[in-house]
C-alpha atoms as a PDB file:
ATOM      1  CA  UNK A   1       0.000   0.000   0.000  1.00  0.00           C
ATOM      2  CA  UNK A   2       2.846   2.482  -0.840  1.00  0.00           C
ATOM      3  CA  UNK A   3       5.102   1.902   2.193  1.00  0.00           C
ATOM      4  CA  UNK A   4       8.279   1.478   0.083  1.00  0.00           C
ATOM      5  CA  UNK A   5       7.102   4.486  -1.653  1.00  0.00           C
ATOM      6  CA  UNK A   6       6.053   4.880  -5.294  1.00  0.00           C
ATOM      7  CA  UNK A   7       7.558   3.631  -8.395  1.00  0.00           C
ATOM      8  CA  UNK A   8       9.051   6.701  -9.316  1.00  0.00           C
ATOM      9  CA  UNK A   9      10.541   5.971  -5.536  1.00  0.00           C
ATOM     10  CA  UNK A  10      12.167   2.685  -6.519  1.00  0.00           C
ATOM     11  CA  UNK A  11      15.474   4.389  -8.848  1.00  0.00           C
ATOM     12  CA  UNK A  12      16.512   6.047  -5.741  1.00  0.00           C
ATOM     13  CA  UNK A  13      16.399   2.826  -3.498  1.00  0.00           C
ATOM     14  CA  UNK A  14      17.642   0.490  -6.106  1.00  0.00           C
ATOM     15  CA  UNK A  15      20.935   2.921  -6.413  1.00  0.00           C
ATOM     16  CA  UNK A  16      21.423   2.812  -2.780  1.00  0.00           C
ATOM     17  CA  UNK A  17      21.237  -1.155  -2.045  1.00  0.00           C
ATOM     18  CA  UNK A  18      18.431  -0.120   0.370  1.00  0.00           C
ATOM     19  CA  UNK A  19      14.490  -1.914   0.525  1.00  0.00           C
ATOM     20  CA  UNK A  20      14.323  -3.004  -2.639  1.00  0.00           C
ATOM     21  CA  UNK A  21      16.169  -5.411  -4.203  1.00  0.00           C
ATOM     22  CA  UNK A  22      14.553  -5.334  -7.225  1.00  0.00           C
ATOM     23  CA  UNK A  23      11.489  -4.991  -9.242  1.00  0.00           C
ATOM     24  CA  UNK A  24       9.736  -4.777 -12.358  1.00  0.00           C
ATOM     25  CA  UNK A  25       9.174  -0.684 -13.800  1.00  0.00           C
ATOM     26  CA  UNK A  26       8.148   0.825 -16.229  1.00  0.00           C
ATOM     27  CA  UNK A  27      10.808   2.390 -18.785  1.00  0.00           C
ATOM     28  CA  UNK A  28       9.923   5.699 -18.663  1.00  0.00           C
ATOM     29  CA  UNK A  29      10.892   5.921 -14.589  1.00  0.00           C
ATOM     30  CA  UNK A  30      14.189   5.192 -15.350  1.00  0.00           C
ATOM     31  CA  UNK A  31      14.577   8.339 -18.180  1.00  0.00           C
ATOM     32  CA  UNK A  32      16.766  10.750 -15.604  1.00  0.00           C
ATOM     33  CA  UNK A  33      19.823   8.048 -15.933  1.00  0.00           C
ATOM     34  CA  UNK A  34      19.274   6.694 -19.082  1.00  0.00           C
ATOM     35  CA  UNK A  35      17.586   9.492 -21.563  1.00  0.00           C
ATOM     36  CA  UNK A  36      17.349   6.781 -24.302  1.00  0.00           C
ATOM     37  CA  UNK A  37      15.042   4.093 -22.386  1.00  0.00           C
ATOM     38  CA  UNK A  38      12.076   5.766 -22.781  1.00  0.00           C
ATOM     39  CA  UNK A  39      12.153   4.839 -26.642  1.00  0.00           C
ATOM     40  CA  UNK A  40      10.573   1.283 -25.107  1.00  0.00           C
ATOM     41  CA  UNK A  41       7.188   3.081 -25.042  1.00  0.00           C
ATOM     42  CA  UNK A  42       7.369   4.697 -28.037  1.00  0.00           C
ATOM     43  CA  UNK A  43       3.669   4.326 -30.303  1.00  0.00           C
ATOM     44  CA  UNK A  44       4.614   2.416 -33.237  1.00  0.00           C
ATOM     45  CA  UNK A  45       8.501   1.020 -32.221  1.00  0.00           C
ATOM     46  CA  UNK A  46       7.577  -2.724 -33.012  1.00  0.00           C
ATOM     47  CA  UNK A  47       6.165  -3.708 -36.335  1.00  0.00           C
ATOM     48  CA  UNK A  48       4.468  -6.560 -34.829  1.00  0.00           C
ATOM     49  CA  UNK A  49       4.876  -9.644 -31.741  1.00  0.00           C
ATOM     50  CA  UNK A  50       7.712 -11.609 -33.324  1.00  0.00           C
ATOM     51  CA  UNK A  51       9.876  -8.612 -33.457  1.00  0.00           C
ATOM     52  CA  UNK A  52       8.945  -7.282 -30.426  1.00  0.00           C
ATOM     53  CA  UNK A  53       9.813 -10.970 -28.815  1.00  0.00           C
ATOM     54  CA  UNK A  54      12.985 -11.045 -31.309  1.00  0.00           C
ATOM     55  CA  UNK A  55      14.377  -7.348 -29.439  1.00  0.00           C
ATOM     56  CA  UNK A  56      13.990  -8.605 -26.477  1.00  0.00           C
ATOM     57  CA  UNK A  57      15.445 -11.898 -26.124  1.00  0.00           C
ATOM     58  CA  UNK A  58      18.155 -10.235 -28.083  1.00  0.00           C
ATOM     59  CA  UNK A  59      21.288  -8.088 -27.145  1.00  0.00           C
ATOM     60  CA  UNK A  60      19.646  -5.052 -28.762  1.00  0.00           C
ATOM     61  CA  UNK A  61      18.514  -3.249 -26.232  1.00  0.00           C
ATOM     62  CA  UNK A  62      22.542  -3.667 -24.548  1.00  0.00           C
ATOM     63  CA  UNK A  63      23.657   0.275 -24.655  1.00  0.00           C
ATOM     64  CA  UNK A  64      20.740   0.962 -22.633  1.00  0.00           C
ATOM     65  CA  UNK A  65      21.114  -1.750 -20.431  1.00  0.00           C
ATOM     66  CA  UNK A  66      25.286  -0.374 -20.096  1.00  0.00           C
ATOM     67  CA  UNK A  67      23.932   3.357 -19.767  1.00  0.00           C
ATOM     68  CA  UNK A  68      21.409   2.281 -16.854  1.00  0.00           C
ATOM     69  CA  UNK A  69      24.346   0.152 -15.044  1.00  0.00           C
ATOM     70  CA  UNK A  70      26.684   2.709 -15.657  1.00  0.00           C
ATOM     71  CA  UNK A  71      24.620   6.012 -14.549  1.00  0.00           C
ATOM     72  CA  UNK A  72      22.212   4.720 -12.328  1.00  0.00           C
ATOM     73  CA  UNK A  73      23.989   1.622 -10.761  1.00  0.00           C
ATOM     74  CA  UNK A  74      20.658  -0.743 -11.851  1.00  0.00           C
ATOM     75  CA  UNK A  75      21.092  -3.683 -13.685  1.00  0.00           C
ATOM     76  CA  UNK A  76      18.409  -4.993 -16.285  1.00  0.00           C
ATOM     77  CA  UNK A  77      18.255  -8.647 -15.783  1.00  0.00           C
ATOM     78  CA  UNK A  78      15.602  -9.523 -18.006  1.00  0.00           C
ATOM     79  CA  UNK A  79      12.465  -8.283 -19.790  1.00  0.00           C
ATOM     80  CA  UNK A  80       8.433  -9.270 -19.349  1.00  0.00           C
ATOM     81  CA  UNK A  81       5.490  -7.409 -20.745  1.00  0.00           C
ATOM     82  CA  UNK A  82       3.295  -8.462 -23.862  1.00  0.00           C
ATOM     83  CA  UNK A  83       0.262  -6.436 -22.784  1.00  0.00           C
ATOM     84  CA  UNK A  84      -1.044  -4.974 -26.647  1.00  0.00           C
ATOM     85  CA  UNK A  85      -2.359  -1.423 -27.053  1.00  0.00           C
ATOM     86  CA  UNK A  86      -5.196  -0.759 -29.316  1.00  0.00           C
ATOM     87  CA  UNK A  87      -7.538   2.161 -29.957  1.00  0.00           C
ATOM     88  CA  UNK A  88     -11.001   1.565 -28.235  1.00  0.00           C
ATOM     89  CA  UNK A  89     -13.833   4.203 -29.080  1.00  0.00           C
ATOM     90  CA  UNK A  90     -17.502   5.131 -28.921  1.00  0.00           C
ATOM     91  CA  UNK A  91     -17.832   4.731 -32.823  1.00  0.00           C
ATOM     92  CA  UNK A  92     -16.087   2.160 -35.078  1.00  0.00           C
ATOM     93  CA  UNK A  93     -12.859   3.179 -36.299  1.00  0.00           C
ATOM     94  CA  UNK A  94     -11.400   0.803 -39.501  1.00  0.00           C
ATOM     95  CA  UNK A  95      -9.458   3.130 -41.170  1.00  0.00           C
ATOM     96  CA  UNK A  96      -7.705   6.676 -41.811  1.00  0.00           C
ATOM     97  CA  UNK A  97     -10.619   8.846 -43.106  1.00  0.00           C
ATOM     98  CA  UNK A  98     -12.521   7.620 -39.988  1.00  0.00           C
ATOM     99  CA  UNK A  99      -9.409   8.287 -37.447  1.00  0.00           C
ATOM    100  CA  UNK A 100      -9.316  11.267 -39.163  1.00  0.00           C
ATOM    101  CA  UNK A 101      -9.914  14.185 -36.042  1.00  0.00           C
ATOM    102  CA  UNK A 102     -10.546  11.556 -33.191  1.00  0.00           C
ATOM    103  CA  UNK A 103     -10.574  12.862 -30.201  1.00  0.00           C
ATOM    104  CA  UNK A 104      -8.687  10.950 -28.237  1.00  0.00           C
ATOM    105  CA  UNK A 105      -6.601  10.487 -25.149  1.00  0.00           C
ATOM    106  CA  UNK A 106      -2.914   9.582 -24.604  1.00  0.00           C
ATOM    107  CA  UNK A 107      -0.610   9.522 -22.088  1.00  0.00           C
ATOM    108  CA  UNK A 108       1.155  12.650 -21.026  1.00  0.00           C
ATOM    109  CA  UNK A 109       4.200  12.003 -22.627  1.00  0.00           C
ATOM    110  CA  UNK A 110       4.752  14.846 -25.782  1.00  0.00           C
ATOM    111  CA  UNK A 111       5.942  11.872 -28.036  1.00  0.00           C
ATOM    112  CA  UNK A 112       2.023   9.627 -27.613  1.00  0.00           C
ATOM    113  CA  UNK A 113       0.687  12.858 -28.810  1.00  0.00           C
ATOM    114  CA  UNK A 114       3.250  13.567 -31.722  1.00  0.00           C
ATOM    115  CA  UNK A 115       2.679  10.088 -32.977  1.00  0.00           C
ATOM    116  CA  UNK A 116      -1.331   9.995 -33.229  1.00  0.00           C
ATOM    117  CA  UNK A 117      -1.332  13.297 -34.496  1.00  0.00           C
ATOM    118  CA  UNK A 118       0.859  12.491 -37.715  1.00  0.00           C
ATOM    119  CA  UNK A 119      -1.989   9.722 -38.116  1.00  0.00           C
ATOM    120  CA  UNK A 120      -4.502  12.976 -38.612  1.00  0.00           C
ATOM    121  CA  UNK A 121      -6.412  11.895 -34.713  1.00  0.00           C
ATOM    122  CA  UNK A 122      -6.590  14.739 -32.080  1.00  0.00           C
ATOM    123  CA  UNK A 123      -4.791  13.249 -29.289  1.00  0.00           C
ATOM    124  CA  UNK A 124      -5.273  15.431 -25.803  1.00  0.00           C
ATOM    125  CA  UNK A 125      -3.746  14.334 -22.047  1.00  0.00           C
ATOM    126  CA  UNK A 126      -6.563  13.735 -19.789  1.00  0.00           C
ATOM    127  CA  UNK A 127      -5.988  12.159 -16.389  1.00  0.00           C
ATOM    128  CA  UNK A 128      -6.409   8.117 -16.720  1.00  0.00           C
ATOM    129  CA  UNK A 129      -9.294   8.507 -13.586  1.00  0.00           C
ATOM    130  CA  UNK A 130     -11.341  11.260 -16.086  1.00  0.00           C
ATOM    131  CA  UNK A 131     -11.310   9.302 -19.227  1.00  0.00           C
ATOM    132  CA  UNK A 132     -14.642   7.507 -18.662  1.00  0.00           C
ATOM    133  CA  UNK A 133     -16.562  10.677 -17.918  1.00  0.00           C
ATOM    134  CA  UNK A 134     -14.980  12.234 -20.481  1.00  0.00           C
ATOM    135  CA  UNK A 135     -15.901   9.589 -23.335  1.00  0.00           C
ATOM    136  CA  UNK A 136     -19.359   9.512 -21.624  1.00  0.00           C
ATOM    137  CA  UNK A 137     -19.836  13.557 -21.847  1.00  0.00           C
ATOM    138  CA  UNK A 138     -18.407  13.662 -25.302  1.00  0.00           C
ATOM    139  CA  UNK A 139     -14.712  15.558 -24.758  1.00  0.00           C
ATOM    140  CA  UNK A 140     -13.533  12.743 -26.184  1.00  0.00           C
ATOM    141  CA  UNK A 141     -14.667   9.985 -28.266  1.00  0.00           C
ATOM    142  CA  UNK A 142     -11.911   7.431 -27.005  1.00  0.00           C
ATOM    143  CA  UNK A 143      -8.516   6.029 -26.203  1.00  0.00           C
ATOM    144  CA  UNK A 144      -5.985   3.673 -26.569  1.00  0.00           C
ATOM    145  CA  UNK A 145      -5.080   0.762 -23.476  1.00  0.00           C
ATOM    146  CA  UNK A 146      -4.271  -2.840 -23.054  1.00  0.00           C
ATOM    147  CA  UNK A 147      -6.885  -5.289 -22.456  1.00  0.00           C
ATOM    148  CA  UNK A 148      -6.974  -5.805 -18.867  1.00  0.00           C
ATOM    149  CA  UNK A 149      -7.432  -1.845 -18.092  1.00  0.00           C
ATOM    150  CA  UNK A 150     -10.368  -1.759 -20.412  1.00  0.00           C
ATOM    151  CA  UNK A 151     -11.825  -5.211 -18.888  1.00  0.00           C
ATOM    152  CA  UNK A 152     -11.196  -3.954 -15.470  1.00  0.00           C
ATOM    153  CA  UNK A 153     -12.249  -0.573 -15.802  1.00  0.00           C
ATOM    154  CA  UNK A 154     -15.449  -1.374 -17.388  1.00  0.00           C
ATOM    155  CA  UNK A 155     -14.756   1.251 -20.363  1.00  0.00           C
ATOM    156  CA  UNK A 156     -16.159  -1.060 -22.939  1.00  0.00           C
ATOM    157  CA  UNK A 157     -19.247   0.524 -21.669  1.00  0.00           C
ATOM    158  CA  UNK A 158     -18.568   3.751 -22.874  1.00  0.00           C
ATOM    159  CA  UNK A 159     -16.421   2.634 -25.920  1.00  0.00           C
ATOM    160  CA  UNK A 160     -17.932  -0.751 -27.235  1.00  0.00           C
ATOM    161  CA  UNK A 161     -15.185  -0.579 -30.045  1.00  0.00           C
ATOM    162  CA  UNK A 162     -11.685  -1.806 -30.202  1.00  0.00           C
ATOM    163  CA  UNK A 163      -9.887  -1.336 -33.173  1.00  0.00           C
ATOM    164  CA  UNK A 164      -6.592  -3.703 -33.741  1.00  0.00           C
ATOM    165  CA  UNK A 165      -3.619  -0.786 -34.273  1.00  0.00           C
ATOM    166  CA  UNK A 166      -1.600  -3.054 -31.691  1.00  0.00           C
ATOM    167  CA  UNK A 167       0.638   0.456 -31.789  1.00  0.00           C
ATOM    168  CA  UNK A 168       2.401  -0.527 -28.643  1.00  0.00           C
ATOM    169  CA  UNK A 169       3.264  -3.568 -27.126  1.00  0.00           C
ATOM    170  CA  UNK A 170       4.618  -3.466 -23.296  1.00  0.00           C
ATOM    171  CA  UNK A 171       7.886  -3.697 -22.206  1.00  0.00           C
ATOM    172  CA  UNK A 172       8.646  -4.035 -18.464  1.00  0.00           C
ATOM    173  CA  UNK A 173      12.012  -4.772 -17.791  1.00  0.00           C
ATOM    174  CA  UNK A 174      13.196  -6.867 -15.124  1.00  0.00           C
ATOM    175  CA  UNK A 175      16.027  -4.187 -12.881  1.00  0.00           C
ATOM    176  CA  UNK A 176      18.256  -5.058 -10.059  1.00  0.00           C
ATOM    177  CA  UNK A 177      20.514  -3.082  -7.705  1.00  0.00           C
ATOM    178  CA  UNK A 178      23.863  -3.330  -8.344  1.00  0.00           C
ATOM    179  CA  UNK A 179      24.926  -2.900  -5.140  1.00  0.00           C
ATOM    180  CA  UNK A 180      22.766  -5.848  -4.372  1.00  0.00           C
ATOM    181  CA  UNK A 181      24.055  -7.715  -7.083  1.00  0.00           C
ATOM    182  CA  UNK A 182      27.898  -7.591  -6.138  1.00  0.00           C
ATOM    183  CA  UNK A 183      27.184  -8.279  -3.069  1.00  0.00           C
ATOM    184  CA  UNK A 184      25.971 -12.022  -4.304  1.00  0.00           C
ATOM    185  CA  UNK A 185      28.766 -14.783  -4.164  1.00  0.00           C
ATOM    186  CA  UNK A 186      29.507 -15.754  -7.766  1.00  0.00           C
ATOM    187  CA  UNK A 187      27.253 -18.784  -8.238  1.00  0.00           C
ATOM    188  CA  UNK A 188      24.775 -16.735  -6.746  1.00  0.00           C
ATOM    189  CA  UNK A 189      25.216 -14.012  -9.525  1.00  0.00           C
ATOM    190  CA  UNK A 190      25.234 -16.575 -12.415  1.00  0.00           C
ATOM    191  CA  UNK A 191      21.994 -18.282 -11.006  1.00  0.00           C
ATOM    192  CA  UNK A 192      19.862 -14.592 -11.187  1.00  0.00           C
ATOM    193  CA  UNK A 193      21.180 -14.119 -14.369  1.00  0.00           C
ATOM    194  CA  UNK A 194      19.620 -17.277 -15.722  1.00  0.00           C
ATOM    195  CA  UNK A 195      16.778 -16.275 -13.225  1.00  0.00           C
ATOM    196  CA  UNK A 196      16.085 -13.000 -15.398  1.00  0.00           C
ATOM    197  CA  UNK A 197      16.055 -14.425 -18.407  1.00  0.00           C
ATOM    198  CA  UNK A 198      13.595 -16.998 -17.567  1.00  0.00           C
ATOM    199  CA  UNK A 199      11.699 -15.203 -15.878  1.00  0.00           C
ATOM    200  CA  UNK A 200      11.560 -12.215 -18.636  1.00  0.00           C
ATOM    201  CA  UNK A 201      10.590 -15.259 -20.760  1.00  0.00           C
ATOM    202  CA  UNK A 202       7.905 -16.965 -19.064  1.00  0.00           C
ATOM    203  CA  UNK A 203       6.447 -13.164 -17.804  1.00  0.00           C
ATOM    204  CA  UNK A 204       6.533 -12.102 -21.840  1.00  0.00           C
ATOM    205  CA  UNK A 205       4.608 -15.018 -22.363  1.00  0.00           C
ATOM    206  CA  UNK A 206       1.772 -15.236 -19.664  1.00  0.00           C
ATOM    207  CA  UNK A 207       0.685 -11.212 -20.362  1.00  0.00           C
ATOM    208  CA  UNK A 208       0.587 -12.044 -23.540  1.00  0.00           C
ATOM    209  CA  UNK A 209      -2.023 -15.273 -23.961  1.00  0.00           C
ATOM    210  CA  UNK A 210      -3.798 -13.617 -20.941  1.00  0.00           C
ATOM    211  CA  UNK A 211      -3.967 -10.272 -22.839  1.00  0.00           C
ATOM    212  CA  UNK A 212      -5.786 -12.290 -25.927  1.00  0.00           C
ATOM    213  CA  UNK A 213      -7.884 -13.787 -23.210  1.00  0.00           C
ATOM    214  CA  UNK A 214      -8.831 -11.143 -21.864  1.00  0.00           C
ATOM    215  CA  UNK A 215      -9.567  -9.433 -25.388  1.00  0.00           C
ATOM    216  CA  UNK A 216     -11.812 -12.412 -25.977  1.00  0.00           C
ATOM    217  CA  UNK A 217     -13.832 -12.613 -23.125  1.00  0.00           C
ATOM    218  CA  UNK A 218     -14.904  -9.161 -23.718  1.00  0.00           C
ATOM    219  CA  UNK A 219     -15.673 -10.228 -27.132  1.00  0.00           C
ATOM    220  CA  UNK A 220     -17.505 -13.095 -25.921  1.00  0.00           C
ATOM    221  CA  UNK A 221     -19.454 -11.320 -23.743  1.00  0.00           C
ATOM    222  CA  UNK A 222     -20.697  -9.343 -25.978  1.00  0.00           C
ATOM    223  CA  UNK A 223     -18.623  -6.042 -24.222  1.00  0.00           C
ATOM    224  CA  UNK A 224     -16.628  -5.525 -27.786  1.00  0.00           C
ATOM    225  CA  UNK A 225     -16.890  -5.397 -31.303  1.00  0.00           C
ATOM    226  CA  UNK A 226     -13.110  -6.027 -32.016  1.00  0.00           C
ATOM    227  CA  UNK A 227     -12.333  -4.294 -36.106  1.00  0.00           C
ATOM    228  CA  UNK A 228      -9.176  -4.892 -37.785  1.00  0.00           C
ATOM    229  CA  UNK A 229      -7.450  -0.948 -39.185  1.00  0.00           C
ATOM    230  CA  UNK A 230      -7.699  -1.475 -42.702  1.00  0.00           C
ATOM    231  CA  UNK A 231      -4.196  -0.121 -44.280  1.00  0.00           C
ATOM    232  CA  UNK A 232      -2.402  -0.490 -41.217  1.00  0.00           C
ATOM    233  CA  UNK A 233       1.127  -0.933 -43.061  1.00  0.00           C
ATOM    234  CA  UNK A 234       0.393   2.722 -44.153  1.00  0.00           C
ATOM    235  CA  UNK A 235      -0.107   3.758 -39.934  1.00  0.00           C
ATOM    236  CA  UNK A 236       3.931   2.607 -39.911  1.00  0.00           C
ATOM    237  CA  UNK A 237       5.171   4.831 -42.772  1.00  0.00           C
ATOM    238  CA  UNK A 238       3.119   7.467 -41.967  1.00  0.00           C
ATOM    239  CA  UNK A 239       4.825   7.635 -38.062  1.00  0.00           C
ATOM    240  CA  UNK A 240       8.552   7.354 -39.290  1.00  0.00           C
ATOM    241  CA  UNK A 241       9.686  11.140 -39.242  1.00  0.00           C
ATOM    242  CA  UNK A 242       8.067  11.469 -36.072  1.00  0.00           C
ATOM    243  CA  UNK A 243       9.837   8.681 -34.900  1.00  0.00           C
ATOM    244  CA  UNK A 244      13.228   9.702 -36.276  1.00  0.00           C
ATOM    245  CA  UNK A 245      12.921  12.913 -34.478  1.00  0.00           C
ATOM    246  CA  UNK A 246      12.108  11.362 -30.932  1.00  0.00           C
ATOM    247  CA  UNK A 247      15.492   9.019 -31.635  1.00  0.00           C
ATOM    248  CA  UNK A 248      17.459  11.886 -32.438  1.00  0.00           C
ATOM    249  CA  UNK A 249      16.071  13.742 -29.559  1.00  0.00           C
ATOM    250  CA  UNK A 250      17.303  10.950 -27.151  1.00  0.00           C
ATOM    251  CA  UNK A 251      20.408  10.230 -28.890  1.00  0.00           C
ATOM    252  CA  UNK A 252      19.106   6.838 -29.584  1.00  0.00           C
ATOM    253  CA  UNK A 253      18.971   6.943 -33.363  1.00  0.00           C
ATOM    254  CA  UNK A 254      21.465   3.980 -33.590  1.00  0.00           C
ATOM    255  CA  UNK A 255      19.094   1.838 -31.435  1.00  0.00           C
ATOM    256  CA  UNK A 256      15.871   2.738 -33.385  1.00  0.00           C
ATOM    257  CA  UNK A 257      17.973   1.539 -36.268  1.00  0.00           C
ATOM    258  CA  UNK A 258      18.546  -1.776 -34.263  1.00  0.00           C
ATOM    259  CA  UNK A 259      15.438  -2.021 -33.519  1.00  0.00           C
ATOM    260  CA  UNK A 260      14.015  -1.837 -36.820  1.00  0.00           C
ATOM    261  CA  UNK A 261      16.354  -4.106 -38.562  1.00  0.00           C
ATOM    262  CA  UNK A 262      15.369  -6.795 -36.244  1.00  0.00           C
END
C-alpha cells in the first residue's frame, strides 16, 4: 500500500542497495539516468509480436542496459510485458478517413501525442481517472489501453469498439541493484542471471495469452466489437519522421535503427 514508496521511488532505493532489491518498472521511470530508455514506449517502435519478442530476447537493447548500469547503478536482468495497445472508441474506427480528427486520449508524454497526431487523430492528455466521464460527456470519443485496463475498468461501456492498431506492445524490464548484485557470491550471480532471463521469458509469455484472453472474453461477452485498421502498413510509414525525431532527440537513433532491422 505504498510503504516502500512509489515507483518513481524505486530508482533512488535500487541505487542505494536499500528496501528493494529489485522490481519490475516501467521504462519511462528510469529516463533521468538513461535518456534513451524511454524509446521502449514509443507508439509504433515494433512492427508486430515476433519482433517485439525477437528485441527482447536479443542483445539489442545492450547500450541501454550499459547506460542504466553505468549512470544509475541498476542492472536490467531480463524483460516481461506483452500487454497490446489498441484504440477503443464510442464509434467504429477501420481506417484513416474515420481516425481522421478523433478525439482521443494519450498519455502525457509529448511523443504519444506527436505520434497519433501524424496519423490525422486529435490526441489530448486527460488524467487516466477522467477518461470515462470524459468519453461519456463527449470531450472525447476514445482512447488507446491494453486489455486488462479496459476489462477492469469497465470502459467497454462507454467505448464498445476496439480497433486492432496493436501500436504498442509493453515492455517491463526486469532491474536489479547493483549494489545488491555484487554483493551475491559468484554462483549466486550466475543463477539470477539465468533467473532473469527466464523469468523475462515466461512473464513475456503469460501477459501475452492472458492479454488475448482477456480481449476475448470481452468479445464473448458481448462487451466488444473487435475491427481490424484497414491499411495499417500505411499507420507505420506514416509515423517514421516522427519517430526519427524522438530518436534523435534521445540520442538513440542507432538503437531505433537496431530495432528496426530486427
Amino acid at each position: 500500500n505504498g510503504e516502500l514508496g512509489v515507483e518513481a521511488d524505486y530508482v533512488t532505493f535500487l541505487q542505494q542497495g536499500v528496501a528493494i532489491d529489485y522490481t519490475i518498472m516501467a521504462p519511462s521511470n528510469m529516463a533521468t539516468f538513461a535518456p534513451s530508455i524511454p524509446l521502449m514506449d514509443m507508439p509504433f517502435l515494433f512492427r508486430d509480436q515476433a519482433q517485439w519478442e525477437a528485441v527482447l530476447s536479443s542483445d539489442v537493447l545492450k547500450p541501454l542496459e550499459d547506460e542504466l548500469l553505468e549512470k544509475a547503478d541498476i542492472m536490467v536482468i531480463g524483460y516481461t510485458g506483452g500487454g497490446v495497445r489498441n484504440i477503443i472508441s464510442n464509434a467504429p474506427i477501420q481506417n484513416l478517413e474515420e481516425l481522421n480528427g478523433f478525439k482521443m486520449r494519450v498519455m502525457g508524454a509529448p511523443i504519444q501525442a506527436q505520434i497519433f497526431s501524424a496519423l490525422t487523430a486529435a490526441p489530448s492528455a486527460i488524467a487516466y481517472n477522467e477518461v470515462y466521464n470524459a468519453i461519456q460527456t463527449g470531450v472525447i470519443a476514445g482512447f488507446e489501453n491494453e486489455a486488462a485496463s479496459i476489462q477492469n475498468l469497465k470502459f467497454y461501456e462507454v467505448a464498445p469498439y476496439l480497433t486492432l492498431t496493436r501500436h504498442a506492445i509493453t515492455v517491463r524490464p526486469i532491474v536489479m541493484s547493483g549494489k545488491t548484485f555484487r554483493n551475491l557470491p559468484e554462483d549466486l550471480q550466475a543463477a539470477v542471471l539465468e533467473a532473469g532471463d527466464e523469468a523475462g521469458a515466461f512473464g513475456r509469455e503469460l501477459e501475452s495469452r492472458e492479454d488475448a484472453e482477456k480481449l476475448q472474453e470481452m468479445v464473448d461477452a458481448g462487451q466488444l466489437t473487435v475491427l481490424e485498421f484497414e491499411g495499417r502498413d500505411e499507420l507505420l510509414k506514416m509515423v517514421v519522421p516522427v519517430q526519427d525525431a524522438y530518436a534523435e532527440s534521445l540520442g538513440a537513433t542507432d538503437l531505433l535503427t537496431a530495432i528496426r532491422g530486427m
